[in-house]
C-alpha atoms as a PDB file:
ATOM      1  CA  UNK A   1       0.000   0.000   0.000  1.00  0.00           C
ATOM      2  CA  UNK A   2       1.101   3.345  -1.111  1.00  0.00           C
ATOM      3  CA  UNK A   3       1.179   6.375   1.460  1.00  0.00           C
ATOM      4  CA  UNK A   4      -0.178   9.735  -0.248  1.00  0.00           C
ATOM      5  CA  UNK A   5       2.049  12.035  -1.935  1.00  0.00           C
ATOM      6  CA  UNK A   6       1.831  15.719  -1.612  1.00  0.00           C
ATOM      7  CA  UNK A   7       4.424  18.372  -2.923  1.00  0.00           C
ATOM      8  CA  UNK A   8       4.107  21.777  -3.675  1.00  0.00           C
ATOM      9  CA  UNK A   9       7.192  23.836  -5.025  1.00  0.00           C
ATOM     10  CA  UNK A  10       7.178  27.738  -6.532  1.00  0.00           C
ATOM     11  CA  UNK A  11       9.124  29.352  -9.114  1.00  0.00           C
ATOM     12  CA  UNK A  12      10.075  32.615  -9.727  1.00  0.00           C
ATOM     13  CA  UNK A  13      10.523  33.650 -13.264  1.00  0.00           C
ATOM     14  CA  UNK A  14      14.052  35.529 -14.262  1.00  0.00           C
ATOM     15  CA  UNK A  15      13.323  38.781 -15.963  1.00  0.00           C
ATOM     16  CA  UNK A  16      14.427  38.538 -19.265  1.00  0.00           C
ATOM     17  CA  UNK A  17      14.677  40.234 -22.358  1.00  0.00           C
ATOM     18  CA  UNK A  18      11.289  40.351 -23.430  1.00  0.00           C
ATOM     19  CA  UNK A  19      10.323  41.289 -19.778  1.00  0.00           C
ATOM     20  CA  UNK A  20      12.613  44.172 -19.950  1.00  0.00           C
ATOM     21  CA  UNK A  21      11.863  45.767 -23.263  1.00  0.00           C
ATOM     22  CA  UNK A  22       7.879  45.350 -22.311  1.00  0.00           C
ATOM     23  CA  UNK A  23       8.655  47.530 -19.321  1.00  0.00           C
ATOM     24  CA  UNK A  24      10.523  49.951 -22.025  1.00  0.00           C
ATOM     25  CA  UNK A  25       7.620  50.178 -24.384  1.00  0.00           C
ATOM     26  CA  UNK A  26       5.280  50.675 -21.590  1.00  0.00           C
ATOM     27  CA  UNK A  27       7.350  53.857 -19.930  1.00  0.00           C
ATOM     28  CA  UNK A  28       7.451  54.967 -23.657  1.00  0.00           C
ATOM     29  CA  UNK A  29       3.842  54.673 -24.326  1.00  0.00           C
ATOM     30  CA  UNK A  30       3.555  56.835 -21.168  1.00  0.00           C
ATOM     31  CA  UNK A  31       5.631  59.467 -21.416  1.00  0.00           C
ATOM     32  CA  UNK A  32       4.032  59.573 -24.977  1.00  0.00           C
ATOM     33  CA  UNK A  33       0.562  59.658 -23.298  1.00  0.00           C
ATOM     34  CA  UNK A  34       1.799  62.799 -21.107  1.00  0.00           C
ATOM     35  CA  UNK A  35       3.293  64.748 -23.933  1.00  0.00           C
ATOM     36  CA  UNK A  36      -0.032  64.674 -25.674  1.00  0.00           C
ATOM     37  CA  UNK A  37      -1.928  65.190 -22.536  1.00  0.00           C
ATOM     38  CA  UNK A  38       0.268  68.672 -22.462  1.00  0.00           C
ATOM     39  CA  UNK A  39      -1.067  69.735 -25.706  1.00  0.00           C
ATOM     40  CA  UNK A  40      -4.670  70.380 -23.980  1.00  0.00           C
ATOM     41  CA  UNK A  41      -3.193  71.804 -21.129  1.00  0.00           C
ATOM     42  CA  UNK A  42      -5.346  75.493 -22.703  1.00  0.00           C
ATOM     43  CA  UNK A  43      -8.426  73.932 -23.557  1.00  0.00           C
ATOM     44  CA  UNK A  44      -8.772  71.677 -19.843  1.00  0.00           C
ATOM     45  CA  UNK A  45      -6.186  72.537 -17.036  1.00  0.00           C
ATOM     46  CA  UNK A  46      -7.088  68.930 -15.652  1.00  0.00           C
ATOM     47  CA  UNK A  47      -6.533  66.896 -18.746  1.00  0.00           C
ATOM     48  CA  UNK A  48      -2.962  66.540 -18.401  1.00  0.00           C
ATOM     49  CA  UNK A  49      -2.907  65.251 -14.278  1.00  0.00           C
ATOM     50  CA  UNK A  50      -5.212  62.718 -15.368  1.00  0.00           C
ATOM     51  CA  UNK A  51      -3.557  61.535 -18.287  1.00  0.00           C
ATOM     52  CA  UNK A  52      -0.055  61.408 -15.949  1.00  0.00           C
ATOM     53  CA  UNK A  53      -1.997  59.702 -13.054  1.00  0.00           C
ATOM     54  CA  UNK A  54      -3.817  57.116 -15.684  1.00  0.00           C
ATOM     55  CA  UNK A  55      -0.290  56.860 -17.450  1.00  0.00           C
ATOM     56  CA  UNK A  56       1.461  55.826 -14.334  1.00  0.00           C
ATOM     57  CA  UNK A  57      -1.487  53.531 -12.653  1.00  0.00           C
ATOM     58  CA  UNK A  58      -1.302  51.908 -15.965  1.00  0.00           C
ATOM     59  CA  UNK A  59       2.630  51.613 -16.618  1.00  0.00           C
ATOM     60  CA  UNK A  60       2.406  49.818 -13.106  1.00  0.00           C
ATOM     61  CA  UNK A  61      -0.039  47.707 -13.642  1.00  0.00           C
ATOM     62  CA  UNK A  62       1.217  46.282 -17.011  1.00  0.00           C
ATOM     63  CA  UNK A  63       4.919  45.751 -15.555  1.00  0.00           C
ATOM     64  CA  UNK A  64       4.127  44.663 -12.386  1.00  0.00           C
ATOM     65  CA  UNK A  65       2.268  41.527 -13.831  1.00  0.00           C
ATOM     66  CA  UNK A  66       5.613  40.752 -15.628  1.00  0.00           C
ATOM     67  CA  UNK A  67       6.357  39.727 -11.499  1.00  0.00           C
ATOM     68  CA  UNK A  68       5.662  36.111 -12.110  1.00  0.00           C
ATOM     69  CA  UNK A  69       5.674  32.799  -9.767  1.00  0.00           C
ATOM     70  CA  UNK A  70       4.934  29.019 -11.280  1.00  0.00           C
ATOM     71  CA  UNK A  71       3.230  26.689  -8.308  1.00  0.00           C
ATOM     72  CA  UNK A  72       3.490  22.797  -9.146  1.00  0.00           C
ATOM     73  CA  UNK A  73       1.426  21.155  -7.010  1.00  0.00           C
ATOM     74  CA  UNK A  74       1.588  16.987  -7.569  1.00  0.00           C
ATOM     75  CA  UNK A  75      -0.867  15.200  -5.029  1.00  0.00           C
ATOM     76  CA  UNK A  76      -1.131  11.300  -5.934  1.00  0.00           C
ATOM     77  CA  UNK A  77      -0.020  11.762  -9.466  1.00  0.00           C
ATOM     78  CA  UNK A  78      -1.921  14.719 -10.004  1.00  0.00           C
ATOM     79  CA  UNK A  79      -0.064  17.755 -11.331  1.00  0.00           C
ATOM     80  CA  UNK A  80      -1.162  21.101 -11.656  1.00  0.00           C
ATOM     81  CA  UNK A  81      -0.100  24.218 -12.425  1.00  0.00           C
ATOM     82  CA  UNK A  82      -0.459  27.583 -11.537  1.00  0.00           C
ATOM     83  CA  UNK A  83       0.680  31.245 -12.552  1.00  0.00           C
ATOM     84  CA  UNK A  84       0.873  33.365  -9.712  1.00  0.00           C
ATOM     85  CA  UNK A  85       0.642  37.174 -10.995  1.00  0.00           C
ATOM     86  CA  UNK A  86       2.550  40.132  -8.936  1.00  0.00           C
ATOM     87  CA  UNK A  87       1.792  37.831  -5.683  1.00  0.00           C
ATOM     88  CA  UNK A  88      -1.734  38.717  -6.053  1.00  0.00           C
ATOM     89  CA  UNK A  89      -3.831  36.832  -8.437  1.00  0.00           C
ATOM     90  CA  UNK A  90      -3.732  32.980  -9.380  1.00  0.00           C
ATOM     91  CA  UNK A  91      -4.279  31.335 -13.005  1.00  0.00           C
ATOM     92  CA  UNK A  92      -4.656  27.834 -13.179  1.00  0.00           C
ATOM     93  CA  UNK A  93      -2.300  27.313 -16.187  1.00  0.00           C
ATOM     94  CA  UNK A  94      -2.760  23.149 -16.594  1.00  0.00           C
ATOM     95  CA  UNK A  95      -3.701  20.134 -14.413  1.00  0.00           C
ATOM     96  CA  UNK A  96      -3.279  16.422 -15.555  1.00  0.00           C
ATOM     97  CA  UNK A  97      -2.613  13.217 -13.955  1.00  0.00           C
ATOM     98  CA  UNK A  98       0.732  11.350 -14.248  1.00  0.00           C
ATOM     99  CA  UNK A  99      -0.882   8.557 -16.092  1.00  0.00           C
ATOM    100  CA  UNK A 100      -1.463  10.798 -18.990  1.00  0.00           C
ATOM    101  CA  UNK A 101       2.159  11.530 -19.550  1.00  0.00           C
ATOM    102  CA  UNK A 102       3.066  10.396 -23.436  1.00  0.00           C
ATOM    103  CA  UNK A 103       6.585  12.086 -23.339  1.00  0.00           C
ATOM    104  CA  UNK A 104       9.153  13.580 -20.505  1.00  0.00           C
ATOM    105  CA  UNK A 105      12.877  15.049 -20.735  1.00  0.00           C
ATOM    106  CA  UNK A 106      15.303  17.057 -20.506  1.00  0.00           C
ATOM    107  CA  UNK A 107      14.178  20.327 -22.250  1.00  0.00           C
ATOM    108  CA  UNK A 108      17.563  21.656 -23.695  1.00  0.00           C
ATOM    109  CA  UNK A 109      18.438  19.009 -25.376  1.00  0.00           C
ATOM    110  CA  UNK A 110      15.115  17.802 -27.054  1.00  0.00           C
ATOM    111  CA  UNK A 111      13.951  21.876 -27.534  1.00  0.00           C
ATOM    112  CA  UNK A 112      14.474  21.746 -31.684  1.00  0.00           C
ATOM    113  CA  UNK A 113      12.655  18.392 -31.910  1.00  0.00           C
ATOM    114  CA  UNK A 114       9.786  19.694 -29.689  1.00  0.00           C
ATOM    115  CA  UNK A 115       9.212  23.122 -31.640  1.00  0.00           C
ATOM    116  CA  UNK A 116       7.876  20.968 -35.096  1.00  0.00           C
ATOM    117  CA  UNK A 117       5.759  18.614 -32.694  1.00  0.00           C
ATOM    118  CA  UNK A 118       2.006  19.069 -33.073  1.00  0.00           C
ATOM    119  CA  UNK A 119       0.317  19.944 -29.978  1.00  0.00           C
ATOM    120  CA  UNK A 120      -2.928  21.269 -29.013  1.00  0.00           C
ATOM    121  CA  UNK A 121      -1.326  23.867 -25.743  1.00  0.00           C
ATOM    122  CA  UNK A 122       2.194  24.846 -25.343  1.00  0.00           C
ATOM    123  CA  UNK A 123       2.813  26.445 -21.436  1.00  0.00           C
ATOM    124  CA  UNK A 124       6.076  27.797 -20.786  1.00  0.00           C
ATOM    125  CA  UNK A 125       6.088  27.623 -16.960  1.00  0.00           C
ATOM    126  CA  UNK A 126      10.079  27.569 -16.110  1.00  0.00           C
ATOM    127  CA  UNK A 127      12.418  30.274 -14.404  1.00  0.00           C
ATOM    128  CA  UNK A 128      13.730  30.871 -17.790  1.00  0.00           C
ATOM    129  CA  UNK A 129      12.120  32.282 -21.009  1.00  0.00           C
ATOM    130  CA  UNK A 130      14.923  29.892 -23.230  1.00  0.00           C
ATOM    131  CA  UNK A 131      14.085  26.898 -20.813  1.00  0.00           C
ATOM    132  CA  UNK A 132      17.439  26.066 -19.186  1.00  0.00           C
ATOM    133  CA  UNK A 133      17.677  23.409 -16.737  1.00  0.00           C
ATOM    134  CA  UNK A 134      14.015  22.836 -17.614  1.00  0.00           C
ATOM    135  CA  UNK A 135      12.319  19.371 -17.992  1.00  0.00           C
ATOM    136  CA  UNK A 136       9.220  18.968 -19.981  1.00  0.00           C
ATOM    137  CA  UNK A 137       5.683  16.940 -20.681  1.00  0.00           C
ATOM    138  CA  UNK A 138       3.417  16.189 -23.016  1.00  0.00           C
ATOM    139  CA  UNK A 139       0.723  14.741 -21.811  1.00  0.00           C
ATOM    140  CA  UNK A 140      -2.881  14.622 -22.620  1.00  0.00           C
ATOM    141  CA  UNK A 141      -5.509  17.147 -20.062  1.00  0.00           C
ATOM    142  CA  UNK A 142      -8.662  17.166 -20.353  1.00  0.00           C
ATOM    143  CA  UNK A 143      -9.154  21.311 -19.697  1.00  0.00           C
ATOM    144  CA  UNK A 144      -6.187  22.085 -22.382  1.00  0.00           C
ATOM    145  CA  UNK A 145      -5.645  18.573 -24.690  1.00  0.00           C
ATOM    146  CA  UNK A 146      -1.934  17.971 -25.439  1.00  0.00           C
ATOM    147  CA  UNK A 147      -0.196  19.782 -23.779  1.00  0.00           C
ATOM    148  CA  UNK A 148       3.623  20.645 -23.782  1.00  0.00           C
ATOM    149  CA  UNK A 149       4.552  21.923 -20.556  1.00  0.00           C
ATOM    150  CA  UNK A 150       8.310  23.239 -20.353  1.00  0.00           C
ATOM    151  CA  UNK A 151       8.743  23.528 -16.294  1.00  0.00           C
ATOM    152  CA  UNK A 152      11.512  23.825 -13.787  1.00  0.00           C
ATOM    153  CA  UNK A 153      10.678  21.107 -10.899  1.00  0.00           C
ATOM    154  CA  UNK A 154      12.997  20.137  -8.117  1.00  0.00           C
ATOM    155  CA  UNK A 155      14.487  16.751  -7.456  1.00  0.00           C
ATOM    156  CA  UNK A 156      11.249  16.117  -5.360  1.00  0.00           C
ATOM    157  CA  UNK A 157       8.736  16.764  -7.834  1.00  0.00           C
ATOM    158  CA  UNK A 158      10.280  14.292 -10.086  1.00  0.00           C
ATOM    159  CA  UNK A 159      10.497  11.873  -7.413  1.00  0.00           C
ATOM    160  CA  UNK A 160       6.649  12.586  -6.628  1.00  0.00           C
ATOM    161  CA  UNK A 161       6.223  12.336 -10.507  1.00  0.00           C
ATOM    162  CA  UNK A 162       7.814   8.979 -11.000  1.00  0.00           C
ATOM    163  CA  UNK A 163       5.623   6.408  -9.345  1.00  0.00           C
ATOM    164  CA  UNK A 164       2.762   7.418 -10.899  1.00  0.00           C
ATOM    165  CA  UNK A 165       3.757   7.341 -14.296  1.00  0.00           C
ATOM    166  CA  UNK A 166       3.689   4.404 -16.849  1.00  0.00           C
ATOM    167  CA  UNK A 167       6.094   1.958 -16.290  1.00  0.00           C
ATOM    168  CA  UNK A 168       7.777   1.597 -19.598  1.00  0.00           C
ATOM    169  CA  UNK A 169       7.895   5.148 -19.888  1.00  0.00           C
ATOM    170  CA  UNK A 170       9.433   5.715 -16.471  1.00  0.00           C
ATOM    171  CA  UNK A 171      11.739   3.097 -17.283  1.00  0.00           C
ATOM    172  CA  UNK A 172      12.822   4.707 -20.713  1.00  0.00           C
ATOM    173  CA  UNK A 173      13.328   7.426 -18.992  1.00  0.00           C
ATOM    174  CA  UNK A 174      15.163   7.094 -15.705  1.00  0.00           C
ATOM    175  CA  UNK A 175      16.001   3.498 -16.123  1.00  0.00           C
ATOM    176  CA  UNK A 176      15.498   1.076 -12.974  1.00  0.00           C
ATOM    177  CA  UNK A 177      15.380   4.209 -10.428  1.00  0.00           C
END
């Protein structure tokens, strides 16, 4: 008899690139938004504190939910995934069980093969846009279909993974373990 498995482990995602020039564009796109809110500065005194105060609300709105967390919760061969947005609100990104898993790996080293497979969902849940020291998944979910998800789980996760899974596949792919 089996005891029930429970882990939970959270991610934070690196800024990268693409984080950083969306924060650019968005402090451009204000200080756009001001300069034109200056140009009715004669015709309405208010127009152009609004337009700042909208600009700014805005501009921190957009980059704050660039602040991103991935939860992986596995609970008896469950997984699921969540996005966690500026610490404040929750998406539920996936959720499939361990049985369902057609495929697992290394990302890095199967990442060309993977971008010409056929798949219904592609989640990028890691703690790195490229998907370094990233494993992924594709299985089948019922909420999303196939699914590739490219994640970053701990040595524990795995483990809480592993008994759950096929048995040929787990053997292809961590041998008698």
């Amino acid at each position: 008899m089996m005891n029930d498995i429970f882990v939970e482990y959270m991610v934070k995602k690196k800024m990268g690139p693409k984080d950083f020039l969306i924060a650019l564009g968005v402090t451009l796109a204000g200080i756009v938004l001001v300069f034109i809110g200056l140009l009715f500065t004669g015709v309405m005194p208010m127009i152009p504190f609004l337009v700042l105060c909208g600009a700014i609300y805005g501009a921190y709105k957009v980059i704050s939910m660039r602040n991103l967390e991935f939860e992986y919760s596995i609970t008896n061969g469950d997984i699921t995934v969540d996005k966690i947005m500026n610490r404040r609100s929750r998406k539920r990104l996936t959720s499939f069980d361990a049985k369902a898993i057609e495929e697992m790996g290394k990302y890095p080293e199967n990442a060309q093969r993977l971008k010409n497979r056929r798949v219904d969902k592609t989640i990028f849940a890691s703690e790195y846009d490229d998907g370094r020291d990233a494993w992924y998944v594709i299985a089948k979910s019922r909420k999303t279909g196939t699914t590739l998800l490219v994640f970053s789980p701990d040595d524990r996760c795995i483990e809480a993974i592993k008994p759950f899974m096929d048995r040929r596949l787990r053997f292809e792919i961590f041998g008698r373990n």
